[in-house]
Every structure is written in C-alpha cells, then in structure tokens.
PDB file of N, CA and C in Angstrom:
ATOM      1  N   UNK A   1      67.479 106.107 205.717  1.00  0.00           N
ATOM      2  CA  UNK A   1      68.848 105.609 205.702  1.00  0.00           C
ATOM      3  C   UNK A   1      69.754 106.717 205.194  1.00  0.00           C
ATOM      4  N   UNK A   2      70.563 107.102 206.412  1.00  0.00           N
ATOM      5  CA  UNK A   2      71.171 108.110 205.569  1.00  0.00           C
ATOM      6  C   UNK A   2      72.680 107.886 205.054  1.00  0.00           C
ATOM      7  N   UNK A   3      72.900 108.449 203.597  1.00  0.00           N
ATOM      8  CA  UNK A   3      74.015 108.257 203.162  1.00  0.00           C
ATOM      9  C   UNK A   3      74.111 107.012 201.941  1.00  0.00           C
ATOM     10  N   UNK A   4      72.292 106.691 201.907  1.00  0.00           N
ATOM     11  CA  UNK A   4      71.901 105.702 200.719  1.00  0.00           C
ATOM     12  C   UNK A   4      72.733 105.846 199.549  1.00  0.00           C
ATOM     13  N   UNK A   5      72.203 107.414 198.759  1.00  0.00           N
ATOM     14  CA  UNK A   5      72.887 107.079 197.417  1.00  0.00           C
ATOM     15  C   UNK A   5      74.657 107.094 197.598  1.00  0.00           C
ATOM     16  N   UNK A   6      75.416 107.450 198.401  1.00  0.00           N
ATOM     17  CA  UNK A   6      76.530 107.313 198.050  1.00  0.00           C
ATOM     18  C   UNK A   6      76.880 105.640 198.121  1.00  0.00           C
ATOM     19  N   UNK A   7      75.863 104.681 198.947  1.00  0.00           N
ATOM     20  CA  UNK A   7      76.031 103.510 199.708  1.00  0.00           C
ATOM     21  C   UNK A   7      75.819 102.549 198.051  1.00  0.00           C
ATOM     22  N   UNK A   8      75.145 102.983 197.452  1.00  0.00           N
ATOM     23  CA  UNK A   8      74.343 102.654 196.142  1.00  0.00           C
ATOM     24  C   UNK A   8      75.655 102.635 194.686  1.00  0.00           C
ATOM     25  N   UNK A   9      76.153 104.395 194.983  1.00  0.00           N
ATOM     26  CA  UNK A   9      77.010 104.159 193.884  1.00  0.00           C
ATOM     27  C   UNK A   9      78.261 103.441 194.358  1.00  0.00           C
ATOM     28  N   UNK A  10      79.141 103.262 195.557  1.00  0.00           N
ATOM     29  CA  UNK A  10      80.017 102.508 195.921  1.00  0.00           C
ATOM     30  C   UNK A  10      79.975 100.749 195.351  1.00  0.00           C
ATOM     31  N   UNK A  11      78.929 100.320 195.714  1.00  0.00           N
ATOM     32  CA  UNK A  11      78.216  99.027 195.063  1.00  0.00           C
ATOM     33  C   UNK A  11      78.504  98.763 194.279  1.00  0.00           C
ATOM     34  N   UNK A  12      77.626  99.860 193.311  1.00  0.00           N
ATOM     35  CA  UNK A  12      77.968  99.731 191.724  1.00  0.00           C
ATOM     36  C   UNK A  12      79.448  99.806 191.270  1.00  0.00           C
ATOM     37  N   UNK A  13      79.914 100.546 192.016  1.00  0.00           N
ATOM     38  CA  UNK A  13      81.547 100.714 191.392  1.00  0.00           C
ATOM     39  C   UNK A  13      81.930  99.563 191.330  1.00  0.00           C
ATOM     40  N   UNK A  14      81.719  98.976 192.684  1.00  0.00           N
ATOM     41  CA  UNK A  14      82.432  97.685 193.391  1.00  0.00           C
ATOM     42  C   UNK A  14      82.501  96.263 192.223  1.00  0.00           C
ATOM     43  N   UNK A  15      80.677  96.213 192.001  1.00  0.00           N
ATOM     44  CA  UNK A  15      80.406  95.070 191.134  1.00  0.00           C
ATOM     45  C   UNK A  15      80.973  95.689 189.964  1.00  0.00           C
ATOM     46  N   UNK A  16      81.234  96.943 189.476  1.00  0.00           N
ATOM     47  CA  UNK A  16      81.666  97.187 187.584  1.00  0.00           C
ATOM     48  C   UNK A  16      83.055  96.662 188.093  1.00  0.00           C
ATOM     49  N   UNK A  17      84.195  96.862 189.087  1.00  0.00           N
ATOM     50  CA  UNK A  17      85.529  96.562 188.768  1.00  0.00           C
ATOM     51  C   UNK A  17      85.618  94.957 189.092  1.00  0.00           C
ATOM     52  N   UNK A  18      84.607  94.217 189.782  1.00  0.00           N
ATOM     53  CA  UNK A  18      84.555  93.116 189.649  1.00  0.00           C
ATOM     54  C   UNK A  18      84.692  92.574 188.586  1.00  0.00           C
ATOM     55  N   UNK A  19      83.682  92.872 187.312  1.00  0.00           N
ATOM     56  CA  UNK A  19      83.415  92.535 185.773  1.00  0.00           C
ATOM     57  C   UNK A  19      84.709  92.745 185.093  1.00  0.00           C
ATOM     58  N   UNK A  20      86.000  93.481 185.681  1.00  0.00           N
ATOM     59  CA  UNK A  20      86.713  93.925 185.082  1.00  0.00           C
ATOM     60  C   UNK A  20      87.905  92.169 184.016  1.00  0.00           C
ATOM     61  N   UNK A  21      87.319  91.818 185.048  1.00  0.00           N
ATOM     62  CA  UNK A  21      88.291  90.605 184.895  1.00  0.00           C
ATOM     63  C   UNK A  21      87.333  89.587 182.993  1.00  0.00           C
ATOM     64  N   UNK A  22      86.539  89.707 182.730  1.00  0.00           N
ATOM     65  CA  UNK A  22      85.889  89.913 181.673  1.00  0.00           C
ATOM     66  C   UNK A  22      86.810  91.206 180.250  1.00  0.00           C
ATOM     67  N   UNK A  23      86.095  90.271 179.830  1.00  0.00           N
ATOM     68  CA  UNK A  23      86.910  91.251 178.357  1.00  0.00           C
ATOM     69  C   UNK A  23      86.092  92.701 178.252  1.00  0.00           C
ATOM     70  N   UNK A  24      86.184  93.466 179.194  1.00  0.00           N
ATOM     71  CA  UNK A  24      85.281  94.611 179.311  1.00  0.00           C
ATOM     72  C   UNK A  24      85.861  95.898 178.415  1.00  0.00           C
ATOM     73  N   UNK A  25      86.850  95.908 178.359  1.00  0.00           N
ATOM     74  CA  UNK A  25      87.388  96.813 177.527  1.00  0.00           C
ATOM     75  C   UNK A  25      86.870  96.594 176.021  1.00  0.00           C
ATOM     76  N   UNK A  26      86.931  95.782 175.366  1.00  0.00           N
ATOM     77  CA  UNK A  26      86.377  95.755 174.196  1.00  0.00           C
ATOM     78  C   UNK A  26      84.467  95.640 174.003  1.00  0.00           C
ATOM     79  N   UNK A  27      84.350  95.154 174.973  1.00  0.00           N
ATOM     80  CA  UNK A  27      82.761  95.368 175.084  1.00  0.00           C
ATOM     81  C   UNK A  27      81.963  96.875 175.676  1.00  0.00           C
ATOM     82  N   UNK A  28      82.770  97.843 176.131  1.00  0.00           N
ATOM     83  CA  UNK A  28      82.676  99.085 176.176  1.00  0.00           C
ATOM     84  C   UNK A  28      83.002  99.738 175.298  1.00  0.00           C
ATOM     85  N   UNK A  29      83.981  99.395 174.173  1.00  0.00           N
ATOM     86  CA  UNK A  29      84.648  99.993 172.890  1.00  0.00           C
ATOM     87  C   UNK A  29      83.134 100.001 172.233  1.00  0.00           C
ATOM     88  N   UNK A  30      82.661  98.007 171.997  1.00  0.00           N
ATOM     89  CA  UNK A  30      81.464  97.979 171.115  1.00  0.00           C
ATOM     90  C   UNK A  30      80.045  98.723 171.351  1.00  0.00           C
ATOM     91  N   UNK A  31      80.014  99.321 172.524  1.00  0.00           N
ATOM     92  CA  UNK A  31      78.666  99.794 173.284  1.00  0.00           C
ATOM     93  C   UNK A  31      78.924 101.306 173.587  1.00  0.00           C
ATOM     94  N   UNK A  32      80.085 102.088 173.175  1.00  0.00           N
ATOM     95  CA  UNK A  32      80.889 103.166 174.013  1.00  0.00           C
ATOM     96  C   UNK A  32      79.332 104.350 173.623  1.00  0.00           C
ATOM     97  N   UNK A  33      78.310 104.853 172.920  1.00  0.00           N
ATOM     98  CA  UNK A  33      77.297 105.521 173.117  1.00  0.00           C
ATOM     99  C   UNK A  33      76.917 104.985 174.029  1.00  0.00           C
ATOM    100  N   UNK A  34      76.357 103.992 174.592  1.00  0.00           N
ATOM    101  CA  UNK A  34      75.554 103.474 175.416  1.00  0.00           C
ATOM    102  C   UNK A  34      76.108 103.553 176.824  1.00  0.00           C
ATOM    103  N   UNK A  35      77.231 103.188 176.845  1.00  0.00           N
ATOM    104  CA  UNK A  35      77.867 103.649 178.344  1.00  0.00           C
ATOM    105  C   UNK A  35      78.839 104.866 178.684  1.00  0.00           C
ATOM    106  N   UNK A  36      78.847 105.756 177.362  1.00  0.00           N
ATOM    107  CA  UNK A  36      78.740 106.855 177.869  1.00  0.00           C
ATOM    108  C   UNK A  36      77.625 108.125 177.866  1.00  0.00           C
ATOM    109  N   UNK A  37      76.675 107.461 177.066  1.00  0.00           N
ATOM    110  CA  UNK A  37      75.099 107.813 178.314  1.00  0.00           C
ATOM    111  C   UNK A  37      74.852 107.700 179.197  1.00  0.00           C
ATOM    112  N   UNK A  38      75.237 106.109 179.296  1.00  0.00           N
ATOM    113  CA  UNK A  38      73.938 105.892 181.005  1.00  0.00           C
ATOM    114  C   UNK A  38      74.950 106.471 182.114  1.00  0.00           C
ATOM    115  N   UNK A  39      76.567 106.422 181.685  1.00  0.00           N
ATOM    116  CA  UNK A  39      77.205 107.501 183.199  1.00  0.00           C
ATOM    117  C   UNK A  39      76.728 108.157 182.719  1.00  0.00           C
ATOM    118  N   UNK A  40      76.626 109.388 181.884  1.00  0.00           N
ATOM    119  CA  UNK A  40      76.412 110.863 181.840  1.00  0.00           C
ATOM    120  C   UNK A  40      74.779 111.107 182.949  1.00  0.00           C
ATOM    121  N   UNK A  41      74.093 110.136 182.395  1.00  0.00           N
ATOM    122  CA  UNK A  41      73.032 109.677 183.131  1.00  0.00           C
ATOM    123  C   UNK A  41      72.860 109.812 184.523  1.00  0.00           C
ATOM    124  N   UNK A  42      73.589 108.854 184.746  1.00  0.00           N
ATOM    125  CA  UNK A  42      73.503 108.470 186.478  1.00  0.00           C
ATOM    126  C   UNK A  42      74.209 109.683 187.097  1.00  0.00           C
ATOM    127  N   UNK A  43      75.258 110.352 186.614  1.00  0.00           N
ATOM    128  CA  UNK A  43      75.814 111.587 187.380  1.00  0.00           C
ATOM    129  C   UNK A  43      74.956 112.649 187.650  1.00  0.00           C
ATOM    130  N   UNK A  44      73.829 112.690 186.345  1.00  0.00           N
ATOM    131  CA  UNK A  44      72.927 114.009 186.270  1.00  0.00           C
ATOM    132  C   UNK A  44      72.123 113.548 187.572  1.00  0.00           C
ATOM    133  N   UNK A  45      71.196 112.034 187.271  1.00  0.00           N
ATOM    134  CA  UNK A  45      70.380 111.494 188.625  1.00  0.00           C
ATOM    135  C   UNK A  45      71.324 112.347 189.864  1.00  0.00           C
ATOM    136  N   UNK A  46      72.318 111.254 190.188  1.00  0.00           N
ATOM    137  CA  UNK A  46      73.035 111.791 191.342  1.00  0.00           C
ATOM    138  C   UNK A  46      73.164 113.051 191.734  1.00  0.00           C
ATOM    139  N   UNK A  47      73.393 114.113 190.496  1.00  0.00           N
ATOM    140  CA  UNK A  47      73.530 115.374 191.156  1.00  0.00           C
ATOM    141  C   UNK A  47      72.089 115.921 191.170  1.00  0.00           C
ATOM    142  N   UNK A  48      71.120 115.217 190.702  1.00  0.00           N
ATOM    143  CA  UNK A  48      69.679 116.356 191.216  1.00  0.00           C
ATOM    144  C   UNK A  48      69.123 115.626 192.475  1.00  0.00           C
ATOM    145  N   UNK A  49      69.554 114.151 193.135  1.00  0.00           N
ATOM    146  CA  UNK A  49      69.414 113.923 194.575  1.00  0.00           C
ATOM    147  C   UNK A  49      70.018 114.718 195.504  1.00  0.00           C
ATOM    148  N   UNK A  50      71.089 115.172 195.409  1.00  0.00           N
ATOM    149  CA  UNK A  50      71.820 115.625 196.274  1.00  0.00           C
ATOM    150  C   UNK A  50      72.090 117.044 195.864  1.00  0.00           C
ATOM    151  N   UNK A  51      71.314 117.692 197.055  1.00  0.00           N
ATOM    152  CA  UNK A  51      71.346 119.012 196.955  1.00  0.00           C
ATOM    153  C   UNK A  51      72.509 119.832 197.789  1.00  0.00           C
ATOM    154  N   UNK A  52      73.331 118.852 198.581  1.00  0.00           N
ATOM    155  CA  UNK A  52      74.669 120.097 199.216  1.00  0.00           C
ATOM    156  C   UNK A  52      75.699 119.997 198.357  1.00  0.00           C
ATOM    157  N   UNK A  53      75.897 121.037 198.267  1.00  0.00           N
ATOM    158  CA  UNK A  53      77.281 121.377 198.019  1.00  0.00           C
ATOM    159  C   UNK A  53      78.276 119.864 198.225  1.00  0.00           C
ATOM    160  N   UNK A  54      79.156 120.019 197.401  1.00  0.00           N
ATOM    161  CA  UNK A  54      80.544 118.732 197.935  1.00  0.00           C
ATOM    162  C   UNK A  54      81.359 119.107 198.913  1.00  0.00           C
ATOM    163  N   UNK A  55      81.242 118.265 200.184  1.00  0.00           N
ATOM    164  CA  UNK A  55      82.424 117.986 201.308  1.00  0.00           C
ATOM    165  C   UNK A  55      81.157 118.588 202.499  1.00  0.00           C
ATOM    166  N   UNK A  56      79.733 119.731 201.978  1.00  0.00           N
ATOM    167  CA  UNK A  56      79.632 120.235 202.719  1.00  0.00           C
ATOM    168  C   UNK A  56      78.057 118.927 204.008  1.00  0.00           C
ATOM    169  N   UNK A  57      78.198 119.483 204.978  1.00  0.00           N
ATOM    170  CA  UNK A  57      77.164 118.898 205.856  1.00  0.00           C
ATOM    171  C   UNK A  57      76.371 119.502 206.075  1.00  0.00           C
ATOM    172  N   UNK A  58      75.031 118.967 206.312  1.00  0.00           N
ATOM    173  CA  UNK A  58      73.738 119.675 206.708  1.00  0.00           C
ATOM    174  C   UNK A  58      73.985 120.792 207.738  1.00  0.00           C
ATOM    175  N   UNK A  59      73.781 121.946 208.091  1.00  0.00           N
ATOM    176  CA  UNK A  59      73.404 122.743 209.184  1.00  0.00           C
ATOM    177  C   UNK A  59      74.976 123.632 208.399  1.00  0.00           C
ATOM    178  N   UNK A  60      75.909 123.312 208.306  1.00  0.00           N
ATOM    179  CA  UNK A  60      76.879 124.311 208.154  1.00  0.00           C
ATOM    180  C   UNK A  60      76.778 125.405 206.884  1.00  0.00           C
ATOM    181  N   UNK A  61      77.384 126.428 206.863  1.00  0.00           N
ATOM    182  CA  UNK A  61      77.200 127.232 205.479  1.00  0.00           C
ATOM    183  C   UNK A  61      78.624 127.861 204.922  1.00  0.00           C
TER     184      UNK A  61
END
C-alpha cells in the first residue's frame, strides 16, 4: 500500500483534533512529558521509515 504511513499519521491527526472538543488542553498541561515524548517519538519512527528526501519522488534526484 503505498503512501501507508502518511495515510496513518493523517488519521491520527484527524482523531487527536476530534478529542479537541474534550478538555484537552489541560490534560496535556497534566501529562506535557508524556506527550511531548511520544511526538518526539513518532517523528523520529516516521523519519527512519521514510527514507526520501521531503517533496522528493522515487526515481528523481
């Protein structure tokens, strides 16, 4: 399937601004190590899946 992980983090975005409507701001205040790990996290994942360059496509240089 190509174009999974971007298909994956869109999702996730989708369902976090869903939650938004929740008192999320103060429950990210109370957790703020914890969720600013697991992004720091998921960006590192993301960037060692994806090995091109940004904007660039397979075959071009």
């Amino acid at each position: 399937m190509k174009g999974w992980k971007t298909t994956v983090f869109g999702v996730l975005i989708a369902v976090l601004g869903a939650l938004t409507s929740a008192d999320m701001q103060a429950w990210i205040m109370e957790n703020f190590p914890w969720v600013s790990g697991g992004l720091g996290t998921a960006i590192i994942i993301l960037r060692a899946l994806t090995t091109s360059p940004i904007f660039e496509k397979k075959g071009q240089s």
